[in-house]
PDB file of N, CA and C in Angstrom:
ATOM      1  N   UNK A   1      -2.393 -23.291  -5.574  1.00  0.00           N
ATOM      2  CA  UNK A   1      -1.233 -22.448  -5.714  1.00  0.00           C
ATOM      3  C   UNK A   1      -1.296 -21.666  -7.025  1.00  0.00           C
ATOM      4  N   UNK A   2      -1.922 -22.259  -7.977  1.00  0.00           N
ATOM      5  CA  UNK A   2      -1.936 -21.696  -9.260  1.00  0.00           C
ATOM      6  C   UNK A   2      -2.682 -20.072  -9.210  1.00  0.00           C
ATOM      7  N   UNK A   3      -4.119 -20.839  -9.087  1.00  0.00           N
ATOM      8  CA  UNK A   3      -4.722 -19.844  -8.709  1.00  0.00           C
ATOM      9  C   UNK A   3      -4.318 -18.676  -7.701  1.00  0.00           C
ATOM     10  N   UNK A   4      -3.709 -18.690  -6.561  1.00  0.00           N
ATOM     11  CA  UNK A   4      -3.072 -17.520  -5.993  1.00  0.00           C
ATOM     12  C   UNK A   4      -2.070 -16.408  -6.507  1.00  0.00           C
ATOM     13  N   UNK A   5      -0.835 -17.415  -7.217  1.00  0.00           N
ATOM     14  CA  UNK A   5      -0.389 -16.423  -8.474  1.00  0.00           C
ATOM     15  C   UNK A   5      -0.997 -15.842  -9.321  1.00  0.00           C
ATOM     16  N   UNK A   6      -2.254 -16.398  -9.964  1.00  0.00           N
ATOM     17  CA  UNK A   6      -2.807 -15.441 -11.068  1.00  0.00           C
ATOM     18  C   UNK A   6      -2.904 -14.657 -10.570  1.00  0.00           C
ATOM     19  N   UNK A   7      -4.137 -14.473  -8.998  1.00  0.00           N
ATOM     20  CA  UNK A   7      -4.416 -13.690  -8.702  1.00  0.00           C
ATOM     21  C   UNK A   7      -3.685 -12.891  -8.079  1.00  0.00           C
ATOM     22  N   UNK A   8      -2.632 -13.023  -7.250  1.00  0.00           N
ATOM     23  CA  UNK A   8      -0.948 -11.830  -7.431  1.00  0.00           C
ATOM     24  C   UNK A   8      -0.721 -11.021  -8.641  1.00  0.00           C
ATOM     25  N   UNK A   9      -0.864 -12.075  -9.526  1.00  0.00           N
ATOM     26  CA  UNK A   9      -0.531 -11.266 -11.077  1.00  0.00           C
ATOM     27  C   UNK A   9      -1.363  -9.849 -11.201  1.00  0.00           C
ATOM     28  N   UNK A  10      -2.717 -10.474 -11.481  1.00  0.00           N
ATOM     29  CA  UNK A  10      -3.312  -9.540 -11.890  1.00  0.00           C
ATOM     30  C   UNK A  10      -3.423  -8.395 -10.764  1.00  0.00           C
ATOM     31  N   UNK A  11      -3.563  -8.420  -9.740  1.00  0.00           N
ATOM     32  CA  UNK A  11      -3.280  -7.419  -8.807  1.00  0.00           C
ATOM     33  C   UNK A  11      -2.261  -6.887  -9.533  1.00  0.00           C
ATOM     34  N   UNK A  12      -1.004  -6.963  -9.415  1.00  0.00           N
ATOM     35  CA  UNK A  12      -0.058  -5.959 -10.108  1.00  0.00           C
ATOM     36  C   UNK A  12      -0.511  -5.784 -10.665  1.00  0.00           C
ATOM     37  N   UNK A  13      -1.067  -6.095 -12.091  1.00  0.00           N
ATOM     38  CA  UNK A  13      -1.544  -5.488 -13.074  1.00  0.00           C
ATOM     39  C   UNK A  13      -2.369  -4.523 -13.092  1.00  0.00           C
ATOM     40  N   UNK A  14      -3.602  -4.432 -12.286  1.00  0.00           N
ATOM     41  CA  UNK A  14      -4.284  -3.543 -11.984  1.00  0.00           C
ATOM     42  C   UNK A  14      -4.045  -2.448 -10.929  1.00  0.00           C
ATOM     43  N   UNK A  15      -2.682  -2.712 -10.239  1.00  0.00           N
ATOM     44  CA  UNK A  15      -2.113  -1.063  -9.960  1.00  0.00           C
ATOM     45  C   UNK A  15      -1.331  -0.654 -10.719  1.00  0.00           C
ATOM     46  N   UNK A  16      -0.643  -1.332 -11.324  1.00  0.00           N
ATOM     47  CA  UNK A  16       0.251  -0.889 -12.703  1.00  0.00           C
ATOM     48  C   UNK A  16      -0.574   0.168 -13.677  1.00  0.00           C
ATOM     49  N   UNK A  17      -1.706  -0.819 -13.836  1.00  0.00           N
ATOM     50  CA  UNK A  17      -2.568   0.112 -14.628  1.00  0.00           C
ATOM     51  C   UNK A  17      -3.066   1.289 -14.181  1.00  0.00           C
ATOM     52  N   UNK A  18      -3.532   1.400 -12.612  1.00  0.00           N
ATOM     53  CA  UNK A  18      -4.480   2.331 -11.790  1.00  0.00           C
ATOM     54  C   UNK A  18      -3.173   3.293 -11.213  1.00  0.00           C
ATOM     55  N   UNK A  19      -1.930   3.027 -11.855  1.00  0.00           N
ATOM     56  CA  UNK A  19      -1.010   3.921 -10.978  1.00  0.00           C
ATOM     57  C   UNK A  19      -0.891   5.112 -10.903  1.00  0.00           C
ATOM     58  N   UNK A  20      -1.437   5.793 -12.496  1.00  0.00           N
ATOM     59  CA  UNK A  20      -1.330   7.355 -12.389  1.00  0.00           C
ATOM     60  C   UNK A  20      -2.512   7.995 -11.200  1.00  0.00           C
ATOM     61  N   UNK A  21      -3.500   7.239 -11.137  1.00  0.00           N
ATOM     62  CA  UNK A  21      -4.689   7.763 -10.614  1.00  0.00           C
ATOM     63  C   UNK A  21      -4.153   7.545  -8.718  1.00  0.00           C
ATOM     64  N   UNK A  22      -3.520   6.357  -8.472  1.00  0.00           N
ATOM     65  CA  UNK A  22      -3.075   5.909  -6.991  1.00  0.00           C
ATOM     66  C   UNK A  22      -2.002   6.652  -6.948  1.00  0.00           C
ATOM     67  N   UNK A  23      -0.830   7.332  -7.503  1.00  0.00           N
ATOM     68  CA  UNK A  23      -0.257   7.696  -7.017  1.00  0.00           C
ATOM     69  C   UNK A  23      -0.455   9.696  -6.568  1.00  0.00           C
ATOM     70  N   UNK A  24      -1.976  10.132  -6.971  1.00  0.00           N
ATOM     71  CA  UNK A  24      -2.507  11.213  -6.175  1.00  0.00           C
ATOM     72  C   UNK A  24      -2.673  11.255  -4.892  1.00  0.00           C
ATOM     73  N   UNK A  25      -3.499   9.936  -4.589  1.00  0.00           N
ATOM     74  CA  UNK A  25      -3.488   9.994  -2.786  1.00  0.00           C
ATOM     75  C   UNK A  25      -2.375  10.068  -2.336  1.00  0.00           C
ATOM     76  N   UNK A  26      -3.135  10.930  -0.777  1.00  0.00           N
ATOM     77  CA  UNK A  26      -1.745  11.098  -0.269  1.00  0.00           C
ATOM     78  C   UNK A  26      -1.499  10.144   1.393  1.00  0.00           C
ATOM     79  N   UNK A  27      -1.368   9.052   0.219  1.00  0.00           N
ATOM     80  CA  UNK A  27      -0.602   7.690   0.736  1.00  0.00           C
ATOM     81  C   UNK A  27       1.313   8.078   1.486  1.00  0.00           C
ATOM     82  N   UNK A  28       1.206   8.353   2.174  1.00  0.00           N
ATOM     83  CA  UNK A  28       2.823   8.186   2.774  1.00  0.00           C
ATOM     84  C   UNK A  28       2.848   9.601   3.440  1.00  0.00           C
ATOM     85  N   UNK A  29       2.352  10.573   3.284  1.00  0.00           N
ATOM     86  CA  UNK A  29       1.621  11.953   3.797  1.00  0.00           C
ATOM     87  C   UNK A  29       1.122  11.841   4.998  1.00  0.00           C
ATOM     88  N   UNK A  30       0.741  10.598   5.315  1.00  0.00           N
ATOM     89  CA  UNK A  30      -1.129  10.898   6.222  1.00  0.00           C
ATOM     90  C   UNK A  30      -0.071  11.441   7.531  1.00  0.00           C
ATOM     91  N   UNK A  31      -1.533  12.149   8.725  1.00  0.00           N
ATOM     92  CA  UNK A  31      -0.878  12.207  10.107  1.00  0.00           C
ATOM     93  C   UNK A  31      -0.290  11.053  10.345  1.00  0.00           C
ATOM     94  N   UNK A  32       0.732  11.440  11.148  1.00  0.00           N
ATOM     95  CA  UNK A  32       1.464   9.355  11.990  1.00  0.00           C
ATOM     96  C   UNK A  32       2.404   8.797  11.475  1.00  0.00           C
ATOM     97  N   UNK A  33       2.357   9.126  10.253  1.00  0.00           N
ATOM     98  CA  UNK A  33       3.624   8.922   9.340  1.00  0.00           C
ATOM     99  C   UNK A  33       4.963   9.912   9.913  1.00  0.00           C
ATOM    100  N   UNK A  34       6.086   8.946   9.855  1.00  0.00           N
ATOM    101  CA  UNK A  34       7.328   9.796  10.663  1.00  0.00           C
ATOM    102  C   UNK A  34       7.997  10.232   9.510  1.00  0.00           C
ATOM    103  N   UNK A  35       8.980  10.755   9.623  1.00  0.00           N
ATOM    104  CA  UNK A  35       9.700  11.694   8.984  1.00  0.00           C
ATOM    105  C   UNK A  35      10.360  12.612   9.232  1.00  0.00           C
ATOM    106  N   UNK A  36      11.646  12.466   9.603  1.00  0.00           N
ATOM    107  CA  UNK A  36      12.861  12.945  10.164  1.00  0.00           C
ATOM    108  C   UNK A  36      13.867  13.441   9.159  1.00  0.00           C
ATOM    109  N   UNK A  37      13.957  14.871   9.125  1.00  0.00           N
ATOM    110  CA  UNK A  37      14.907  15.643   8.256  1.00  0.00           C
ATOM    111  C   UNK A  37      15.805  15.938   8.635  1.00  0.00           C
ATOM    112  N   UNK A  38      17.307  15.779   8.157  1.00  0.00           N
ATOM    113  CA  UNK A  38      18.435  16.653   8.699  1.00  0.00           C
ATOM    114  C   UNK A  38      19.112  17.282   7.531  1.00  0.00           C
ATOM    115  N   UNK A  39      20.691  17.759   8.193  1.00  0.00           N
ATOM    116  CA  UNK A  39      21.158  18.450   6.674  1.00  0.00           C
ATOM    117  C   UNK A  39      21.388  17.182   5.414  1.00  0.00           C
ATOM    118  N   UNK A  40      21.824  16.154   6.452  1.00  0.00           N
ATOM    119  CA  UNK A  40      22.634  15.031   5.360  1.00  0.00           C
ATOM    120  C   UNK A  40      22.185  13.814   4.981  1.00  0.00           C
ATOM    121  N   UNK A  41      20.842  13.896   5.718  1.00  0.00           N
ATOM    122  CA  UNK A  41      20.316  12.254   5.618  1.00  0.00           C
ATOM    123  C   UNK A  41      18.830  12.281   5.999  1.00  0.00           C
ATOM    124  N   UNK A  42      17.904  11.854   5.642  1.00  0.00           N
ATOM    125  CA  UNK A  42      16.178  11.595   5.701  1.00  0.00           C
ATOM    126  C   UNK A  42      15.952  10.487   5.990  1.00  0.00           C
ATOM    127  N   UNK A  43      14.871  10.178   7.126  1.00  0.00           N
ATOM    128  CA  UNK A  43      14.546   9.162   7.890  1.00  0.00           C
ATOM    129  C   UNK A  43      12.968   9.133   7.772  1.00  0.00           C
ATOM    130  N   UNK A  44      11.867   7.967   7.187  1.00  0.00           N
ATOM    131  CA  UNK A  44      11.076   7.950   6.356  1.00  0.00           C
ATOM    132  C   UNK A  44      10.412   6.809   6.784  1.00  0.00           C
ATOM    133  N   UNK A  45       9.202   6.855   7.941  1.00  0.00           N
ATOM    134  CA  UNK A  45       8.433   5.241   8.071  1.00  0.00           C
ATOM    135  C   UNK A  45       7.083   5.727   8.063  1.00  0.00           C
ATOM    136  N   UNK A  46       5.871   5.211   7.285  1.00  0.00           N
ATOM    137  CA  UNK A  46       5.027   5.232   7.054  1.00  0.00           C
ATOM    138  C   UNK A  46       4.339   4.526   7.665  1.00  0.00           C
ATOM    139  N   UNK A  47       3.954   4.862   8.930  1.00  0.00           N
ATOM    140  CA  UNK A  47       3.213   4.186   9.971  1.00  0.00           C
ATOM    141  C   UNK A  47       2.007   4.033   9.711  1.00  0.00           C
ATOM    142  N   UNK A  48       1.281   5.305   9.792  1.00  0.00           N
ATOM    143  CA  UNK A  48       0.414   4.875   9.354  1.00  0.00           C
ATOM    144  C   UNK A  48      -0.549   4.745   8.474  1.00  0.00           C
ATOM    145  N   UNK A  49       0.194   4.729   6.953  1.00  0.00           N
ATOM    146  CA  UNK A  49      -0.099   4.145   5.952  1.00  0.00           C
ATOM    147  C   UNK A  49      -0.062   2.495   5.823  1.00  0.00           C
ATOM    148  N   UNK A  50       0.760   2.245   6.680  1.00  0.00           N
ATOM    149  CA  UNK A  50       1.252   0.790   6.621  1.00  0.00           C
ATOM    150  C   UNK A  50      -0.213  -0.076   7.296  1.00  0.00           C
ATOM    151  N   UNK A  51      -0.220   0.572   8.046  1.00  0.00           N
ATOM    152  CA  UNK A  51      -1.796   0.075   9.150  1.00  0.00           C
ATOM    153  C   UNK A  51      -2.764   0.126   7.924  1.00  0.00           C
ATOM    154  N   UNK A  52      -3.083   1.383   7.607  1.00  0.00           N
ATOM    155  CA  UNK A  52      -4.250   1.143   6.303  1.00  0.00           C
ATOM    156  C   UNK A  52      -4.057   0.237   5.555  1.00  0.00           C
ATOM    157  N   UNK A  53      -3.031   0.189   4.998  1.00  0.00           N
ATOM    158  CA  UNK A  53      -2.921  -0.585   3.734  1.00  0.00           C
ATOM    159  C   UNK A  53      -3.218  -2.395   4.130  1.00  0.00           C
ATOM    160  N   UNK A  54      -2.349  -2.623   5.702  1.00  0.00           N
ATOM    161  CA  UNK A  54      -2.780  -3.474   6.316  1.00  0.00           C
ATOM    162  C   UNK A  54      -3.973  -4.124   6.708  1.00  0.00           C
ATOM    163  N   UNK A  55      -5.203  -3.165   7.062  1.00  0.00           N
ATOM    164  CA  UNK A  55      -6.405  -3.242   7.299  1.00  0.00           C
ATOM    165  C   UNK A  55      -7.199  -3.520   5.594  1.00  0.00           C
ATOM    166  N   UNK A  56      -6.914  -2.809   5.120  1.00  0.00           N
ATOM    167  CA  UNK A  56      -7.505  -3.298   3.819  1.00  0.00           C
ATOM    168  C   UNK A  56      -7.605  -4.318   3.033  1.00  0.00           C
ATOM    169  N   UNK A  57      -5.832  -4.858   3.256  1.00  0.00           N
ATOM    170  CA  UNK A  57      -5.670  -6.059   2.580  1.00  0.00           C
ATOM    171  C   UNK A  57      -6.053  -7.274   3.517  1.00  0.00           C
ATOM    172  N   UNK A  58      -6.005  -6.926   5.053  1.00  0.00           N
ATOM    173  CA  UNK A  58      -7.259  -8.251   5.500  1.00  0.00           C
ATOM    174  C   UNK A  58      -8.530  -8.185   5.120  1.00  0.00           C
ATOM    175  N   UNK A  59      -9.104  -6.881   5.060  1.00  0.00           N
ATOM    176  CA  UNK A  59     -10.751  -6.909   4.418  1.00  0.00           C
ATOM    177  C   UNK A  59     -10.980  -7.931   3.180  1.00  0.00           C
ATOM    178  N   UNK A  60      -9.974  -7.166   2.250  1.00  0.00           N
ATOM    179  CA  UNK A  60     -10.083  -7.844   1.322  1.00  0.00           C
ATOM    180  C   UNK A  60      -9.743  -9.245   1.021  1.00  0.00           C
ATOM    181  N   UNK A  61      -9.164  -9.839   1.331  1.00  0.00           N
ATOM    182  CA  UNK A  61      -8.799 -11.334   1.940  1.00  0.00           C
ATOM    183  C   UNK A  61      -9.536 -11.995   2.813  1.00  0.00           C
ATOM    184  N   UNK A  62     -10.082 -11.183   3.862  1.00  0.00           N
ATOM    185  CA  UNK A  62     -11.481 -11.627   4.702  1.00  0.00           C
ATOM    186  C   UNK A  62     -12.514 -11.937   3.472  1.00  0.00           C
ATOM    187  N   UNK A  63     -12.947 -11.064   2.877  1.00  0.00           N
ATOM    188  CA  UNK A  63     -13.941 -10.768   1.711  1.00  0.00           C
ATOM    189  C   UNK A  63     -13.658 -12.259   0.888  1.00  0.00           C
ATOM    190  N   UNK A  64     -12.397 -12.169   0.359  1.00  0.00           N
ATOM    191  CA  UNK A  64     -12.554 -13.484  -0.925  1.00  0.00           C
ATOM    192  C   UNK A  64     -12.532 -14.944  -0.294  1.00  0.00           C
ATOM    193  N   UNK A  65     -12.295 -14.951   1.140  1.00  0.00           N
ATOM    194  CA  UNK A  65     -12.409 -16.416   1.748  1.00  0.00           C
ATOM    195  C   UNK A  65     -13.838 -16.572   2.141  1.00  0.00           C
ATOM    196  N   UNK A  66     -14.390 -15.753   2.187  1.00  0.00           N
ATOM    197  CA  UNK A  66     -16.159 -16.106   2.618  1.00  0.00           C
ATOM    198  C   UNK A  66     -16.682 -16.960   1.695  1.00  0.00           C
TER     199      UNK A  66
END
């Protein structure tokens, strides 16, 4: 358990740090992503950013259990 928090930790830490550079992609942009405008209210799901980000973080979790 210990070890899993560090490694939570430092993850934040290293997008904290990498944030000016991560927040260029255009993460929440991509095709597939919804986004519904009206006069009075914005409706906002990141489909499929959510899938990427999803797929990655099993890679990477696949990756550190080997």
């Amino acid at each position: 358990m210990n070890r899993t928090l560090i490694l939570i930790g430092l993850i934040i830490v290293a997008v904290g740090l990498l944030w000016p550079w991560l927040s260029r992609l255009p993460l929440g942009q991509l095709p597939g992503d919804i986004v519904i405008r009206r006069e009075n209210a914005s409706f906002f799901f990141p489909l499929t950013t959510m899938i990427l980000a999803s797929l990655a973080l099993s890679a990477l979790l696949w990756l550190l259990n080997r």
